[in-house]
PDB file of N, CA and C in Angstrom:
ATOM      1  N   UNK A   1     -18.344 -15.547 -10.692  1.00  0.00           N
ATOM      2  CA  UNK A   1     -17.305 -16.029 -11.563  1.00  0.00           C
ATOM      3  C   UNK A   1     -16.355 -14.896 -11.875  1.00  0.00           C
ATOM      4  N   UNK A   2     -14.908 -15.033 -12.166  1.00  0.00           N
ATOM      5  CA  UNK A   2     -14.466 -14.267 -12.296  1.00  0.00           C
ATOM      6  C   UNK A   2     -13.430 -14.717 -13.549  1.00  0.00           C
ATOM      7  N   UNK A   3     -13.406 -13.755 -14.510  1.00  0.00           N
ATOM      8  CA  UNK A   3     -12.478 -13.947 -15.604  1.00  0.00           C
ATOM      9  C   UNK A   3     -11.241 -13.218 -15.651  1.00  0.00           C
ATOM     10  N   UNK A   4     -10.163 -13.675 -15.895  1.00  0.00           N
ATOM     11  CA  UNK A   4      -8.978 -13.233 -16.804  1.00  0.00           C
ATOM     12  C   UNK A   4      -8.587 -13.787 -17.955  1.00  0.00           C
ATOM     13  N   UNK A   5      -8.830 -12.543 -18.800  1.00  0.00           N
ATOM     14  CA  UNK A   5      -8.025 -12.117 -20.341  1.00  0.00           C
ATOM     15  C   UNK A   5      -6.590 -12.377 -20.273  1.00  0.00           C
ATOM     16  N   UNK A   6      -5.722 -13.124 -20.964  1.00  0.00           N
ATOM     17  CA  UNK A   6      -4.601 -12.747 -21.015  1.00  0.00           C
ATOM     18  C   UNK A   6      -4.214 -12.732 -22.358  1.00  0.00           C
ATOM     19  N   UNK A   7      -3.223 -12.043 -22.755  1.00  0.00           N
ATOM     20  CA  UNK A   7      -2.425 -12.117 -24.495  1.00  0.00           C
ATOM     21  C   UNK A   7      -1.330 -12.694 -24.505  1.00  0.00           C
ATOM     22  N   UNK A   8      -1.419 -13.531 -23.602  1.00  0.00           N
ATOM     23  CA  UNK A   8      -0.194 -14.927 -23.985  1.00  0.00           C
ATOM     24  C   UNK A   8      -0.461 -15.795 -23.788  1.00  0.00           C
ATOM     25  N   UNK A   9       0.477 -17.107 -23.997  1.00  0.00           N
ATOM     26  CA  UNK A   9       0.115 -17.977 -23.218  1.00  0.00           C
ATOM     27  C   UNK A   9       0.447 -18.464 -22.189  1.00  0.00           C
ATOM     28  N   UNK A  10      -0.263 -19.347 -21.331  1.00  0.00           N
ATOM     29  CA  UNK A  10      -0.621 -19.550 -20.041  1.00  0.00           C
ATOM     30  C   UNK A  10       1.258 -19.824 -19.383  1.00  0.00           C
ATOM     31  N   UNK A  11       1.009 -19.291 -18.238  1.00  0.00           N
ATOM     32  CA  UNK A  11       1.856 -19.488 -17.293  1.00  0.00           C
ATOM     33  C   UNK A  11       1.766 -19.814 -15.830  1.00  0.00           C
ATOM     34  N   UNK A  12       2.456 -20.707 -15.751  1.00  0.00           N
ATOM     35  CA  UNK A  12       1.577 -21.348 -14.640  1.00  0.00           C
ATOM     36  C   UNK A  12       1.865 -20.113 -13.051  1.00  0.00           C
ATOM     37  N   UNK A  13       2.570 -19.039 -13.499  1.00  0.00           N
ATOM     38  CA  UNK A  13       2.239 -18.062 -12.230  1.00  0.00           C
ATOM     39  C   UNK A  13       0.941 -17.093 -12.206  1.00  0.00           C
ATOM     40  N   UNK A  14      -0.215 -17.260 -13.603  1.00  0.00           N
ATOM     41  CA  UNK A  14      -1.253 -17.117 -13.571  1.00  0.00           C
ATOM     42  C   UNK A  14      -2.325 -18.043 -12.820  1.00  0.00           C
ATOM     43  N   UNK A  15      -2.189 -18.991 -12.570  1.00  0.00           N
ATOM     44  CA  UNK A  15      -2.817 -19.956 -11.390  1.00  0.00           C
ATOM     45  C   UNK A  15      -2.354 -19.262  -9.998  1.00  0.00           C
ATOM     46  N   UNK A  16      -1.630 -18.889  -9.753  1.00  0.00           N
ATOM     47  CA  UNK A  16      -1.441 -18.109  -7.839  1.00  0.00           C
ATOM     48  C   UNK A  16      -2.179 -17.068  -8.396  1.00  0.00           C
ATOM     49  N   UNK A  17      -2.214 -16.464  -9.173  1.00  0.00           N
ATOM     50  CA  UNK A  17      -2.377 -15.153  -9.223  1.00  0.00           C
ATOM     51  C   UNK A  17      -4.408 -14.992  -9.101  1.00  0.00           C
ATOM     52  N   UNK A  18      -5.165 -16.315  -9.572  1.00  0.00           N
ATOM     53  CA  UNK A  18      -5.698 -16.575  -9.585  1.00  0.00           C
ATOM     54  C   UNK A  18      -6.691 -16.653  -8.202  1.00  0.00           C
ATOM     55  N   UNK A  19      -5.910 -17.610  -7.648  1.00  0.00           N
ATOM     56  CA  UNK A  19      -5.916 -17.682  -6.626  1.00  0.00           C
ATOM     57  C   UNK A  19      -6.404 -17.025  -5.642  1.00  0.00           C
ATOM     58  N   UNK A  20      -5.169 -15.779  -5.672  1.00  0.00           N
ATOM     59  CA  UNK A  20      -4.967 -14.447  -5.091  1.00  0.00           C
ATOM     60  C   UNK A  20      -6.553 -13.895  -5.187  1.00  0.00           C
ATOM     61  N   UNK A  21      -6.828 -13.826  -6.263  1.00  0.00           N
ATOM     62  CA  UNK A  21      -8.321 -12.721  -6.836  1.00  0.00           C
ATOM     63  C   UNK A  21      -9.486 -13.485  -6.264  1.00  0.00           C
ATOM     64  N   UNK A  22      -9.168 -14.696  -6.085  1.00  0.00           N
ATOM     65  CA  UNK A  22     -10.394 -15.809  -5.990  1.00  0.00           C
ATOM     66  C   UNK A  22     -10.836 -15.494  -4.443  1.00  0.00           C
ATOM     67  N   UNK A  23      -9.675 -15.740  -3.525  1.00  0.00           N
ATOM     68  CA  UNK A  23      -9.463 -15.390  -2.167  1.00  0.00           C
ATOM     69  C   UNK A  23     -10.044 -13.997  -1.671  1.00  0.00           C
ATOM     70  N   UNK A  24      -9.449 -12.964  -2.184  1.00  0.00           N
ATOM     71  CA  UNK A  24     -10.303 -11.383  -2.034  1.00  0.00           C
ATOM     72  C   UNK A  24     -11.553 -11.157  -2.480  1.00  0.00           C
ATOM     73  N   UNK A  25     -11.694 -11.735  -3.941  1.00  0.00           N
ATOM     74  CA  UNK A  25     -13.243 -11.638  -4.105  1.00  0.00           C
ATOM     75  C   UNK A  25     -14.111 -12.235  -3.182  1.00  0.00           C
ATOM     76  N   UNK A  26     -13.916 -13.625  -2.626  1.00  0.00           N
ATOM     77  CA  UNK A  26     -14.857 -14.181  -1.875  1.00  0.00           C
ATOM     78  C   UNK A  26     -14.706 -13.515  -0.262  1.00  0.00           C
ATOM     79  N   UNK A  27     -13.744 -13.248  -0.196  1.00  0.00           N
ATOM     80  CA  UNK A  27     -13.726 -12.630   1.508  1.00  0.00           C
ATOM     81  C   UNK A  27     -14.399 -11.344   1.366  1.00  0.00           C
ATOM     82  N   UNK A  28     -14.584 -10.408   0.565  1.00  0.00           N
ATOM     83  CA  UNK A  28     -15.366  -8.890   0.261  1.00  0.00           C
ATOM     84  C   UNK A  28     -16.312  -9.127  -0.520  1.00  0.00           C
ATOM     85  N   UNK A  29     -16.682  -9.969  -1.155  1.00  0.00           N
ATOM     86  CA  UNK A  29     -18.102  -9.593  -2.197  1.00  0.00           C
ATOM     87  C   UNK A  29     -19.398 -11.238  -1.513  1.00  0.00           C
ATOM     88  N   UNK A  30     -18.580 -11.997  -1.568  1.00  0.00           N
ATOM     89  CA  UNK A  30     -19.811 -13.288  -1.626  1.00  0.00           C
ATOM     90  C   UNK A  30     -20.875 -13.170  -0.053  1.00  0.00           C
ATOM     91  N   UNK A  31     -21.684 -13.738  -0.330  1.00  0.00           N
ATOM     92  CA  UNK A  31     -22.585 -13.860   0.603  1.00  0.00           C
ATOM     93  C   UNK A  31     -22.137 -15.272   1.469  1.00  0.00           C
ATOM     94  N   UNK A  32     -23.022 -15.603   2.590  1.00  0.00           N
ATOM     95  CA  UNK A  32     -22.793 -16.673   3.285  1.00  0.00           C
ATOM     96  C   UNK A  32     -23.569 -17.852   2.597  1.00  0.00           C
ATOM     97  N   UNK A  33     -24.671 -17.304   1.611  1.00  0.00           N
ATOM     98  CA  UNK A  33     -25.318 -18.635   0.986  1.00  0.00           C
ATOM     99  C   UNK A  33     -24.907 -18.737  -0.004  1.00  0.00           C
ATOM    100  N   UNK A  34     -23.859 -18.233  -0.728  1.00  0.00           N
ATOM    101  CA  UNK A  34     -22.828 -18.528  -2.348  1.00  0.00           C
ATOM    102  C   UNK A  34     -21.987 -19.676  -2.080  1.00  0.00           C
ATOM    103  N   UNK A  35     -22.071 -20.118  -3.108  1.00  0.00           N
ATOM    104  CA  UNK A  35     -20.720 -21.240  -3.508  1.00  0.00           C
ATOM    105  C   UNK A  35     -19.808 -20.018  -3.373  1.00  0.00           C
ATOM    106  N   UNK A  36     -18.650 -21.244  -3.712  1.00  0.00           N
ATOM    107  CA  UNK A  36     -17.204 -20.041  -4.060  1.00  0.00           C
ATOM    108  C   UNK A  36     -16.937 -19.859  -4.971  1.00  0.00           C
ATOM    109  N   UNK A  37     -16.473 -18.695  -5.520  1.00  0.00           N
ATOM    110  CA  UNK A  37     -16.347 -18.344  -6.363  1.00  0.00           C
ATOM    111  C   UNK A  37     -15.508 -19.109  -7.553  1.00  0.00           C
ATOM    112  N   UNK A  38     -15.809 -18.590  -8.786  1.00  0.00           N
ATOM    113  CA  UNK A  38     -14.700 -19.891  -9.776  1.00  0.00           C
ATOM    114  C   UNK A  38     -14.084 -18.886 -10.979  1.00  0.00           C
ATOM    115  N   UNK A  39     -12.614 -19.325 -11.121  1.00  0.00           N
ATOM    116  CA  UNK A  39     -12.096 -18.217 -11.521  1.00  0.00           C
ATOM    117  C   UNK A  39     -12.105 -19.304 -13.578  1.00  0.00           C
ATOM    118  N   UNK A  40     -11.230 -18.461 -13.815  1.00  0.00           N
ATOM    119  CA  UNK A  40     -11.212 -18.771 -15.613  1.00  0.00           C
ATOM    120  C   UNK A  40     -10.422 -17.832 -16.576  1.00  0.00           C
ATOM    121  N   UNK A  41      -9.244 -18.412 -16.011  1.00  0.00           N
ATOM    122  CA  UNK A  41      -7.954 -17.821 -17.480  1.00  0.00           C
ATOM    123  C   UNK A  41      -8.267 -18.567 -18.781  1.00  0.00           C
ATOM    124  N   UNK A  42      -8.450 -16.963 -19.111  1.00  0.00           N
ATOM    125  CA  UNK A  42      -8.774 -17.435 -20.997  1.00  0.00           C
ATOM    126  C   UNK A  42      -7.178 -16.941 -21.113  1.00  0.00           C
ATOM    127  N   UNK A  43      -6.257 -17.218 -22.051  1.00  0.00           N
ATOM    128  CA  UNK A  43      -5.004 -17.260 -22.452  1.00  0.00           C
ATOM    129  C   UNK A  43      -5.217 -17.655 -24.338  1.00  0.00           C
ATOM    130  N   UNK A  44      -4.028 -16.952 -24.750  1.00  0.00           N
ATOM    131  CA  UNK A  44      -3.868 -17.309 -26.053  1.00  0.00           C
ATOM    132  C   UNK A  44      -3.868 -18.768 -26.649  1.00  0.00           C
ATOM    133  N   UNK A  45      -2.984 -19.095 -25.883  1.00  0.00           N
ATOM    134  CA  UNK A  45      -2.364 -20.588 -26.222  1.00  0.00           C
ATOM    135  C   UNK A  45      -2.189 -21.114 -24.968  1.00  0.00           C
ATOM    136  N   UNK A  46      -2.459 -22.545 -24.626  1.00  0.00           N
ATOM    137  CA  UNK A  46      -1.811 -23.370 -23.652  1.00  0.00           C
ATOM    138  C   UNK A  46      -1.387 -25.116 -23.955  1.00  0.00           C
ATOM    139  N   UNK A  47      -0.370 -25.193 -22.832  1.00  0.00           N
ATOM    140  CA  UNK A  47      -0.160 -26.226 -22.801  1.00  0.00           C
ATOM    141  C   UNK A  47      -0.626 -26.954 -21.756  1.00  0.00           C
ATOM    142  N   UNK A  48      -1.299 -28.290 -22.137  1.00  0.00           N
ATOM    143  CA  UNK A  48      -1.903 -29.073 -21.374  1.00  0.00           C
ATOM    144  C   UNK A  48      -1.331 -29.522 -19.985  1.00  0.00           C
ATOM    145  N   UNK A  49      -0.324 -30.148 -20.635  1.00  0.00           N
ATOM    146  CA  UNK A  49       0.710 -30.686 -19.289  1.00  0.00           C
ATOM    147  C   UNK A  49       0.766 -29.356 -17.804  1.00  0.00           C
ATOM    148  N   UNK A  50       1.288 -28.503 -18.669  1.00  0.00           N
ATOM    149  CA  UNK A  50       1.873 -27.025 -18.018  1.00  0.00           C
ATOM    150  C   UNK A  50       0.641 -26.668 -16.724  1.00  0.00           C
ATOM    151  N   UNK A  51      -0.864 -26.671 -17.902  1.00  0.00           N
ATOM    152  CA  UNK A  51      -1.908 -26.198 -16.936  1.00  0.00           C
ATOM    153  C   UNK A  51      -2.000 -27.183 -16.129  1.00  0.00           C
ATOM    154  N   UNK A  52      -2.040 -28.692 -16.102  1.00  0.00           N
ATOM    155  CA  UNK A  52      -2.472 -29.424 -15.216  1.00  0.00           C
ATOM    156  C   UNK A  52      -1.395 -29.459 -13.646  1.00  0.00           C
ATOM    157  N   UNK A  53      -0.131 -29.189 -14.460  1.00  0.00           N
ATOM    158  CA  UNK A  53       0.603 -29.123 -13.032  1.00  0.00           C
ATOM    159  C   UNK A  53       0.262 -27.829 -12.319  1.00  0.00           C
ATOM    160  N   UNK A  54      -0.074 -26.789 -12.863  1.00  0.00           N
ATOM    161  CA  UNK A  54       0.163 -25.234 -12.345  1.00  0.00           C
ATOM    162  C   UNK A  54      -1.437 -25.518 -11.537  1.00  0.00           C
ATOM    163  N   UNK A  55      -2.419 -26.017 -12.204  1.00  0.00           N
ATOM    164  CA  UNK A  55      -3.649 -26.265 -11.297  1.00  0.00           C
ATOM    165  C   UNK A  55      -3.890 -27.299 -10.609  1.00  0.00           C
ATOM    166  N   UNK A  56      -2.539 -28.240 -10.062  1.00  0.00           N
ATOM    167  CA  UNK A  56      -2.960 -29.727  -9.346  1.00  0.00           C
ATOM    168  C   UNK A  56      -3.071 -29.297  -7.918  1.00  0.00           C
ATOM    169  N   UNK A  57      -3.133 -28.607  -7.132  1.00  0.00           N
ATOM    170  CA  UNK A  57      -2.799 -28.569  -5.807  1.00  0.00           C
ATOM    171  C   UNK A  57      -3.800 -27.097  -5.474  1.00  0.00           C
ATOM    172  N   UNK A  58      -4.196 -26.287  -6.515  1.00  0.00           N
ATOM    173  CA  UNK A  58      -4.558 -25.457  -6.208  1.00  0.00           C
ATOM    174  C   UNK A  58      -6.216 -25.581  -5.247  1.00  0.00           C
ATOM    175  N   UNK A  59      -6.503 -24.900  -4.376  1.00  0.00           N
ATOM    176  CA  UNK A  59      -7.374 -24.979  -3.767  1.00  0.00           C
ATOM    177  C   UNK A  59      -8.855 -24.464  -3.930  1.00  0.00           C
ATOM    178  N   UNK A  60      -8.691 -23.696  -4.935  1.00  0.00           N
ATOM    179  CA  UNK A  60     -10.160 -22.648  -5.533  1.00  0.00           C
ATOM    180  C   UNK A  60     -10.114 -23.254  -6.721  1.00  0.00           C
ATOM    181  N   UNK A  61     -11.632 -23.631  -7.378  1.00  0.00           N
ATOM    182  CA  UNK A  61     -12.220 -23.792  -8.156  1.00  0.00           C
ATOM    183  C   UNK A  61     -11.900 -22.941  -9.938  1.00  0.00           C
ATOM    184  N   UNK A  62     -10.920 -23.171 -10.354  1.00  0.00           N
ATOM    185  CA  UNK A  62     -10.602 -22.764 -11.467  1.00  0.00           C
ATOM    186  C   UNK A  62     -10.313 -23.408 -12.677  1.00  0.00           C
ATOM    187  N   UNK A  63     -10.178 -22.825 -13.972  1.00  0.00           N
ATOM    188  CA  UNK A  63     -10.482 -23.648 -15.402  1.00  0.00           C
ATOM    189  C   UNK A  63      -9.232 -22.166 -16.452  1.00  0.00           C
ATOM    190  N   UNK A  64      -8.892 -23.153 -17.343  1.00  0.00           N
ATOM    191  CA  UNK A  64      -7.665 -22.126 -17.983  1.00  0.00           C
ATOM    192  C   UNK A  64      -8.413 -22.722 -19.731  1.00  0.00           C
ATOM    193  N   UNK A  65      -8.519 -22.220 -20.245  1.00  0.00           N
ATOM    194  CA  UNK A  65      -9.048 -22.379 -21.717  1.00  0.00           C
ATOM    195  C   UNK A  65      -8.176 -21.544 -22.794  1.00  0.00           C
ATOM    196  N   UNK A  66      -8.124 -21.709 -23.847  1.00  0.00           N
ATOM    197  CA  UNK A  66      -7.796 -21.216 -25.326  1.00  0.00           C
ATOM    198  C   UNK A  66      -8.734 -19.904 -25.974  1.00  0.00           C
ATOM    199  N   UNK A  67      -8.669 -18.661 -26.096  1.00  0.00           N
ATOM    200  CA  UNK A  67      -9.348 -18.190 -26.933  1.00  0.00           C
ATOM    201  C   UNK A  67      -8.774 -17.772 -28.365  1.00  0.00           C
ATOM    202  N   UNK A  68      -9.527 -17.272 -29.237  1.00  0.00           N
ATOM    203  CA  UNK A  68      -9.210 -17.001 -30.613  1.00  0.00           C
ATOM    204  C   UNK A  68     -10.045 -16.303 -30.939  1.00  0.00           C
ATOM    205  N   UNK A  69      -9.330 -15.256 -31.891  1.00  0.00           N
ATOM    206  CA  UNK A  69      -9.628 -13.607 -32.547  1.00  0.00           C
ATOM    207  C   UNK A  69     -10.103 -13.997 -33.315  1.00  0.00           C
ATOM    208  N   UNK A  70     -11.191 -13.546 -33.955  1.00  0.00           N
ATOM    209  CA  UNK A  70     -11.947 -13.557 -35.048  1.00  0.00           C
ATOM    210  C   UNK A  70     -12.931 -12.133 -35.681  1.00  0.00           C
ATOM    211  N   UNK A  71     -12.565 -11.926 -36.924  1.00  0.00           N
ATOM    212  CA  UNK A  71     -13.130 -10.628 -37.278  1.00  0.00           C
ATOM    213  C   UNK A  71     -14.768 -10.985 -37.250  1.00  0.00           C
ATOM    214  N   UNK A  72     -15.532 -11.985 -37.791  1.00  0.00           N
ATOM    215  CA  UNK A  72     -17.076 -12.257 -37.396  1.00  0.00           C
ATOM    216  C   UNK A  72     -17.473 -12.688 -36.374  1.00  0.00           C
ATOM    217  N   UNK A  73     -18.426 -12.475 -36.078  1.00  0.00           N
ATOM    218  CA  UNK A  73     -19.184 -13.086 -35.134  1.00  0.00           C
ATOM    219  C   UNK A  73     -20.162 -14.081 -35.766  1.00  0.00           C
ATOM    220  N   UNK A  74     -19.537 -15.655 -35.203  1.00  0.00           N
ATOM    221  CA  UNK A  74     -20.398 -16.958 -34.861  1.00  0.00           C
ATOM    222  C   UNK A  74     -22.243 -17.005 -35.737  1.00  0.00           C
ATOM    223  N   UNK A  75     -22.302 -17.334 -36.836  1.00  0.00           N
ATOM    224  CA  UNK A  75     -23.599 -17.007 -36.838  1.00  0.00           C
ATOM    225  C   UNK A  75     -24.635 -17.255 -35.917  1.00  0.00           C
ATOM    226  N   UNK A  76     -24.351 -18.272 -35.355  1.00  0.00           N
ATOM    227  CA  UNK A  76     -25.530 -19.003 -34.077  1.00  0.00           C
ATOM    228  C   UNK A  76     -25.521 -17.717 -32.940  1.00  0.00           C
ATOM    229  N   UNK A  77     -24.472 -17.132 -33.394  1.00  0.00           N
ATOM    230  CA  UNK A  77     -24.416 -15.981 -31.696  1.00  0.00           C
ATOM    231  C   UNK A  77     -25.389 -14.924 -32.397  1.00  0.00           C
ATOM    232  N   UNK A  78     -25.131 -14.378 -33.580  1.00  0.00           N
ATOM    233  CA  UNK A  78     -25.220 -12.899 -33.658  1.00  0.00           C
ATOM    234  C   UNK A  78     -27.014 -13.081 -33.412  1.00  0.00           C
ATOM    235  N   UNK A  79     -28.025 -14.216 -33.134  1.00  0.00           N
ATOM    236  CA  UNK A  79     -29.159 -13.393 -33.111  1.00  0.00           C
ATOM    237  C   UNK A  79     -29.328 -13.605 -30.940  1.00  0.00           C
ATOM    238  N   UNK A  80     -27.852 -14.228 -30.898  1.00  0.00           N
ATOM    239  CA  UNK A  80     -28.426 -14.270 -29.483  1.00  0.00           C
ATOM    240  C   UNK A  80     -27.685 -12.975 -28.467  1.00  0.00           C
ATOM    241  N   UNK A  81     -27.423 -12.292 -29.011  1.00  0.00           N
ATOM    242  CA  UNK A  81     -26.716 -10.911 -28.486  1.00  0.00           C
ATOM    243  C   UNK A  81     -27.656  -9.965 -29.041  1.00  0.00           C
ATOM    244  N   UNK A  82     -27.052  -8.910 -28.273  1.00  0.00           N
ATOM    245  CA  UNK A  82     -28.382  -7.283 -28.312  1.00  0.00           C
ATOM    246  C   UNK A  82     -27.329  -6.720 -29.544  1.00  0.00           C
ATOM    247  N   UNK A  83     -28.141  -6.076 -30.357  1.00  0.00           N
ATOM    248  CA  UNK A  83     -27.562  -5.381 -31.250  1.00  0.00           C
ATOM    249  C   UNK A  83     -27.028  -4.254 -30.704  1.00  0.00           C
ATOM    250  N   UNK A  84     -26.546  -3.133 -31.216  1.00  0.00           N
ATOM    251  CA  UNK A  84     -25.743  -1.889 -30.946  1.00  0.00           C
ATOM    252  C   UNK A  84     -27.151  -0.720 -30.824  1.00  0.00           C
ATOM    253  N   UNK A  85     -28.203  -1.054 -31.204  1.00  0.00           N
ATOM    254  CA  UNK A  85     -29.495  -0.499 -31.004  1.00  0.00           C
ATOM    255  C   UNK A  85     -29.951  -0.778 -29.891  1.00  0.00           C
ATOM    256  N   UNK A  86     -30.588  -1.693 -29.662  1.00  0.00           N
ATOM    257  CA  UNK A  86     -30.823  -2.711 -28.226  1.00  0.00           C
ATOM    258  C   UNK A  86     -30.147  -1.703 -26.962  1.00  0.00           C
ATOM    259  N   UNK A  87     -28.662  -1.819 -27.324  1.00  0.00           N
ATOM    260  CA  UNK A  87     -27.542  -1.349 -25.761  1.00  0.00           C
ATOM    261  C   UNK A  87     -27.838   0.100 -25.894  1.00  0.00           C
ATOM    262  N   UNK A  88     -28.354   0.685 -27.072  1.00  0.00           N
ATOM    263  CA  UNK A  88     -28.281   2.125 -26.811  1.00  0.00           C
ATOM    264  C   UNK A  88     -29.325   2.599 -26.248  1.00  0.00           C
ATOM    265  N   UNK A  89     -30.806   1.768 -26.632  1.00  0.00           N
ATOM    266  CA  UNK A  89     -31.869   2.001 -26.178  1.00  0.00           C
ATOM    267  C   UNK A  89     -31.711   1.911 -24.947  1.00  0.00           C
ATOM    268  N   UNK A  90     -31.360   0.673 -24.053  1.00  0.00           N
ATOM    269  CA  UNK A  90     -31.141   0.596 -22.603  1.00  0.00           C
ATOM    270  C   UNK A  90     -30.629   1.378 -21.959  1.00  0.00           C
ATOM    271  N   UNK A  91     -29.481   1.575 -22.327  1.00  0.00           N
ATOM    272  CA  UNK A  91     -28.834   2.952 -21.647  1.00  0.00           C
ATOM    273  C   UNK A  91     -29.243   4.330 -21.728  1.00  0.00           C
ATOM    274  N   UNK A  92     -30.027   4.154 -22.505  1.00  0.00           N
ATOM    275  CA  UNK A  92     -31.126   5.447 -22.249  1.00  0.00           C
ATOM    276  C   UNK A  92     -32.455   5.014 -21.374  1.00  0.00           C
ATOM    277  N   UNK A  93     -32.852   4.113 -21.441  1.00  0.00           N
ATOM    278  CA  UNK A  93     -34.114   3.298 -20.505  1.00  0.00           C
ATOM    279  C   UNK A  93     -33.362   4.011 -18.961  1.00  0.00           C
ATOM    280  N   UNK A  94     -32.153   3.622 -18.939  1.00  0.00           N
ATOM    281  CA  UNK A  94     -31.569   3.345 -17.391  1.00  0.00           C
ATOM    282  C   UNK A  94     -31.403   5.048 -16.932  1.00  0.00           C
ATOM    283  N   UNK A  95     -30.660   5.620 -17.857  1.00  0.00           N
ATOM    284  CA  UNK A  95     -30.726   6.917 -17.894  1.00  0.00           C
ATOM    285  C   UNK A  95     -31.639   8.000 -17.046  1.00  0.00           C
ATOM    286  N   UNK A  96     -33.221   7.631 -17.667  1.00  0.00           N
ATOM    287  CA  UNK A  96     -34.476   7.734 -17.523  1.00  0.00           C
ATOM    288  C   UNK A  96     -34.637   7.599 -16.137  1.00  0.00           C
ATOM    289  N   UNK A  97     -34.600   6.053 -16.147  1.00  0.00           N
ATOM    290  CA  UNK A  97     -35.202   5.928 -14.353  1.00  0.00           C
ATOM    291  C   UNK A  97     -33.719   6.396 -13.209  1.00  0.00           C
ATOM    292  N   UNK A  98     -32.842   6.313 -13.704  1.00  0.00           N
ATOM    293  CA  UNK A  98     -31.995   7.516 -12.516  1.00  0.00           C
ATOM    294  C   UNK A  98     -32.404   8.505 -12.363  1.00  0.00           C
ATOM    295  N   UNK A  99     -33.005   9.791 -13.230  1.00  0.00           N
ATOM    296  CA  UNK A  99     -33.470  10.645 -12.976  1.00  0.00           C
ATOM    297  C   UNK A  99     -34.806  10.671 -12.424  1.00  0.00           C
ATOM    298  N   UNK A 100     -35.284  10.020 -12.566  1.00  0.00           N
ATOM    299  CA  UNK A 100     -36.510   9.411 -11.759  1.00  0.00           C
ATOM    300  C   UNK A 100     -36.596   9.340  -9.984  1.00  0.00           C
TER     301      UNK A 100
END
């Protein structure tokens, strides 16, 4: 899967562009037993109409969604993410067995 961030909203020359990434990733990274790859513009704001024309014809597997800033984190999330302890421990775990 492959994501793009954007800080605006959607334009439908982010669908080629899409495209574009969808096409190179799968010709250099996928295997012969992978699906294809599926791309996913997160964008500030969109318009419905806008995305459906900019993605009617397109040929790779892609999805354009809404995100939103928020200073908390979701209570349902925060026990399903690693704390800032957790990531530090690991990266010292990993640390470890490189030198190994």
């Amino acid at each position: 899967m492959l994501f793009e961030l954007k800080n605006s909203k959607f334009k439908p020359e982010y669908a080629g562009k899409m495209n574009f990434y969808l096409a190179a990733l799968d010709a250099t990274m996928r295997q012969l037993d992978d699906q294809p790859s599926i791309g996913m513009i997160l964008c500030r704001k969109n318009c419905h109409i806008t995305v459906e024309y900019a993605l009617k014809y397109t040929s790779s597997p892609m999805g354009v969604a809404e995100y939103r800033l928020t200073n908390k984190l979701p209570d349902k999330l925060q026990d399903a993410l690693p704390t800032a302890e957790d990531l530090t421990e690991g990266l010292k775990q990993q640390k470890r067995l490189s030198r190994d």
